[in-house]
Protein backbone atom coordinates (compact mmCIF):
# COMPACT_ATOMS: atom_id res chain seq x y z
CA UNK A 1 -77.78 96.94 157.35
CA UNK A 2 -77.09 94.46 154.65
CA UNK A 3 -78.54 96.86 151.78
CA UNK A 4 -75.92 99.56 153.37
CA UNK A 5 -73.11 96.81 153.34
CA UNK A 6 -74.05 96.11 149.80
CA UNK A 7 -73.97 99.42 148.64
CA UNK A 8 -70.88 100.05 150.28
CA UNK A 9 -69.26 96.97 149.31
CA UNK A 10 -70.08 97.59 145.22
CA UNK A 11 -68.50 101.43 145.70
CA UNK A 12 -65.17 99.59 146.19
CA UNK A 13 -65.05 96.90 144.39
CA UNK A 14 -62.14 97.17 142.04
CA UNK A 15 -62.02 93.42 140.69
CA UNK A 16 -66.49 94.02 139.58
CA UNK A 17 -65.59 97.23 138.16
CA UNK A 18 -62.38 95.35 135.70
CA UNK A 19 -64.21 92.35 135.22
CA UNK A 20 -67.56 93.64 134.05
CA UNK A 21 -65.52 96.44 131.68
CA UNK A 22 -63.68 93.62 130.45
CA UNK A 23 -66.09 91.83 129.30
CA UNK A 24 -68.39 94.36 127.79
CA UNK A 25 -65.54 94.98 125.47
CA UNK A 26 -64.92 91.84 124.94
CA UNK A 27 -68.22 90.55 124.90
CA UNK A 28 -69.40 92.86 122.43
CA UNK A 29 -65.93 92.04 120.14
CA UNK A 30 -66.92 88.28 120.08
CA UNK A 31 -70.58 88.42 119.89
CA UNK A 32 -70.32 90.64 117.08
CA UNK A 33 -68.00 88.45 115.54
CA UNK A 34 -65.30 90.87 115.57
CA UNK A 35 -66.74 93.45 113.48
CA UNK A 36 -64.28 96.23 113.40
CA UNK A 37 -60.13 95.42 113.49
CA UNK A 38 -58.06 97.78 114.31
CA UNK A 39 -54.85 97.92 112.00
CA UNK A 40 -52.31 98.27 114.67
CA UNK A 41 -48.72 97.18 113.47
CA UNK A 42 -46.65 95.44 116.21
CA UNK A 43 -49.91 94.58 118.32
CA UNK A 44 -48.58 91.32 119.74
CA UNK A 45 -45.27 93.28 120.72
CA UNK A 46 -47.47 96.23 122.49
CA UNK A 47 -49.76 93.78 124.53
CA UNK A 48 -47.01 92.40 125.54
CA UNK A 49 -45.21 95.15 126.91
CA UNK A 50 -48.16 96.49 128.35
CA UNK A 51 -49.05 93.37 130.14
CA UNK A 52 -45.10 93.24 131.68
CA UNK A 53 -45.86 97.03 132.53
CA UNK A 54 -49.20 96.05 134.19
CA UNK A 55 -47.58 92.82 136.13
CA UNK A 56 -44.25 94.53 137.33
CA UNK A 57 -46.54 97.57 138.58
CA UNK A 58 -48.51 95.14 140.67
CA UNK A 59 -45.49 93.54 142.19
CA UNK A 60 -43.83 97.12 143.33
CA UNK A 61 -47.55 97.95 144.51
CA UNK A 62 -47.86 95.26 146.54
CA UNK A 63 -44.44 95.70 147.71
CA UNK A 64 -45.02 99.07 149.12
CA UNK A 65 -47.88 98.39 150.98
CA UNK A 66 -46.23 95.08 152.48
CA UNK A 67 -43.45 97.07 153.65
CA UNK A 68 -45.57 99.82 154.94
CA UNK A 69 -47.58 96.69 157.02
CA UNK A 70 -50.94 97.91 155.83
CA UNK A 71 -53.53 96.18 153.97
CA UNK A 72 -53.85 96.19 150.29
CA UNK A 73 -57.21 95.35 150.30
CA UNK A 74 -59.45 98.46 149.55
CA UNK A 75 -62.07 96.70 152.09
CA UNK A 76 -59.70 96.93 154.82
CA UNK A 77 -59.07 99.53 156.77
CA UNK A 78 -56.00 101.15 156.26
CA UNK A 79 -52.34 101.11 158.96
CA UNK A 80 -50.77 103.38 156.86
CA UNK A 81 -50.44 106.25 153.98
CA UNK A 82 -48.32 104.77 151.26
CA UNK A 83 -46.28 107.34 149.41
CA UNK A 84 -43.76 105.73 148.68
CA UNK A 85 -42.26 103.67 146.00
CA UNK A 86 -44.38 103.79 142.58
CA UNK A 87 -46.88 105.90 144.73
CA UNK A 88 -44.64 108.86 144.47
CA UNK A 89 -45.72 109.39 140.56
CA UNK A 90 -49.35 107.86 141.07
CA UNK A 91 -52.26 107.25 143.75
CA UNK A 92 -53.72 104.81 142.56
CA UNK A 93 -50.68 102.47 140.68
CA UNK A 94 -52.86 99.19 141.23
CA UNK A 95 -55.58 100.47 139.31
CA UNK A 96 -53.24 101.69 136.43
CA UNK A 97 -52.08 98.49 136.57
CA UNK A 98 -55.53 97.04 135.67
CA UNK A 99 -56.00 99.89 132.90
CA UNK A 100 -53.19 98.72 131.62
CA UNK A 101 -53.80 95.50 131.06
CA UNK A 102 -57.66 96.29 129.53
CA UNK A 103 -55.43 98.69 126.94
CA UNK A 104 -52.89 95.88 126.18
CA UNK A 105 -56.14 93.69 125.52
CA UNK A 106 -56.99 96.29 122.80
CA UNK A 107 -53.82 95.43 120.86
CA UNK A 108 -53.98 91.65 121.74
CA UNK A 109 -57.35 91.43 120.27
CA UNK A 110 -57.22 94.39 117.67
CA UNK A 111 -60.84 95.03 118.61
CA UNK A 112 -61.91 98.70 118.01
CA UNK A 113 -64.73 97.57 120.36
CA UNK A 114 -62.67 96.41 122.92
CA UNK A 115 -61.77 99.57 123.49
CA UNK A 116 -64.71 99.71 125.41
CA UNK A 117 -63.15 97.68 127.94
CA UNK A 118 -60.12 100.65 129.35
CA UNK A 119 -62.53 103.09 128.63
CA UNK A 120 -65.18 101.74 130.83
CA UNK A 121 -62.69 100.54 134.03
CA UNK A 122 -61.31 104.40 133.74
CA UNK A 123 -64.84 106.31 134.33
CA UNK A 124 -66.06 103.91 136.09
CA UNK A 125 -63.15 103.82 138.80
CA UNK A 126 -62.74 108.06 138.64
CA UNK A 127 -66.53 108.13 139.50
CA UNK A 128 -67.35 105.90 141.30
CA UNK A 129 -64.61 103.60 143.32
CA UNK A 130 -61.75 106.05 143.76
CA UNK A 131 -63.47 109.13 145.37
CA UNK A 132 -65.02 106.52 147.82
CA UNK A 133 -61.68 105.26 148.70
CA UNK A 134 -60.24 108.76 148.80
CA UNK A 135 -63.01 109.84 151.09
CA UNK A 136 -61.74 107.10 153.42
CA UNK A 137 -58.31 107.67 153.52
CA UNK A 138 -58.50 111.27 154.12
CA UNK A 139 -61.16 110.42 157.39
CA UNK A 140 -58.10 108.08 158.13
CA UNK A 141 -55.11 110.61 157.41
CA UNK A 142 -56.68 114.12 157.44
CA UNK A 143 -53.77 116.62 156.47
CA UNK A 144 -51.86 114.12 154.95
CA UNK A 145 -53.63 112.71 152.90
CA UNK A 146 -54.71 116.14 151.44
CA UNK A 147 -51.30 117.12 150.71
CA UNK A 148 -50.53 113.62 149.32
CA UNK A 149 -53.03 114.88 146.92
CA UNK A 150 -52.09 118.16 146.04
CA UNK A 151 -48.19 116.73 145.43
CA UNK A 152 -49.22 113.25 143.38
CA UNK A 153 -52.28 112.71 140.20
CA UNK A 154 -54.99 110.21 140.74
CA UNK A 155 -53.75 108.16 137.68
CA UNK A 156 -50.26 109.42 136.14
């Protein structure tokens, strides 16, 4: 039971999957002693803007699924299919959110390492923590959930 719950718990676990591609980018840029720099004019500008992009996806994410009264919690079950809102153009916004932050921590750092780091949350999540979700929802929502598919990408 608790080797099942593990398993189960590590298949959606969004906030592992960022933290440990963060920091094998990031790791590896530092250790290294930032080895290779990227020359990226306007870098400071760009993380910027993708870190505003990242933090005012969040906010309409959350928003949707607080108006929707359903969890936002991949661990809990779900009330209701949100389509609505930023989830129109994208499945998964929350999650582009957190890509987007990993790329705007590419142009912060200028690390052609830390590219690892986007690279890493965006397999990692297609693979592994996404399909497992998706299997859920469409136990949850059958039909609707399938056509939710068909009409709106996983990512963008």
């Amino acid at each position: 039971m608790a080797v099942a719950t593990l398993s189960a718990w590590l298949r959606m676990c969004p906030p592992l999957y960022f933290g440990v591609s963060l920091l094998a980018g990031l790791g590896l840029h530092y250790a290294l002693g930032k080895p290779l720099l990227l020359p990226l004019p306007y870098a400071f500008p760009l993380a910027m803007v993708f870190f505003a992009l990242a933090v005012g996806i969040v906010a309409s994410a959350l928003g949707c699924f607080w108006r929707a009264k359903t969890p936002w919690h991949p661990h809990h079950a779900p009330c209701a299919l949100v389509t609505r809102g930023l989830y129109r153009f994208s499945r998964n916004p929350g999650y582009l959110a957190l890509l987007l932050i990993l790329i705007g921590l590419v142009f912060w750092t200028r690390g052609a390492l830390v590219i690892l780091s986007p690279v890493i949350f965006f397999i990692t999540m297609s693979l592994i923590d996404i399909p497992s979700e998706e299997r859920t929802l469409e136990e949850r929502f059958g039909e609707d959930f399938r056509r939710y598919c068909r009409d709106v990408r996983r990512w963008l």
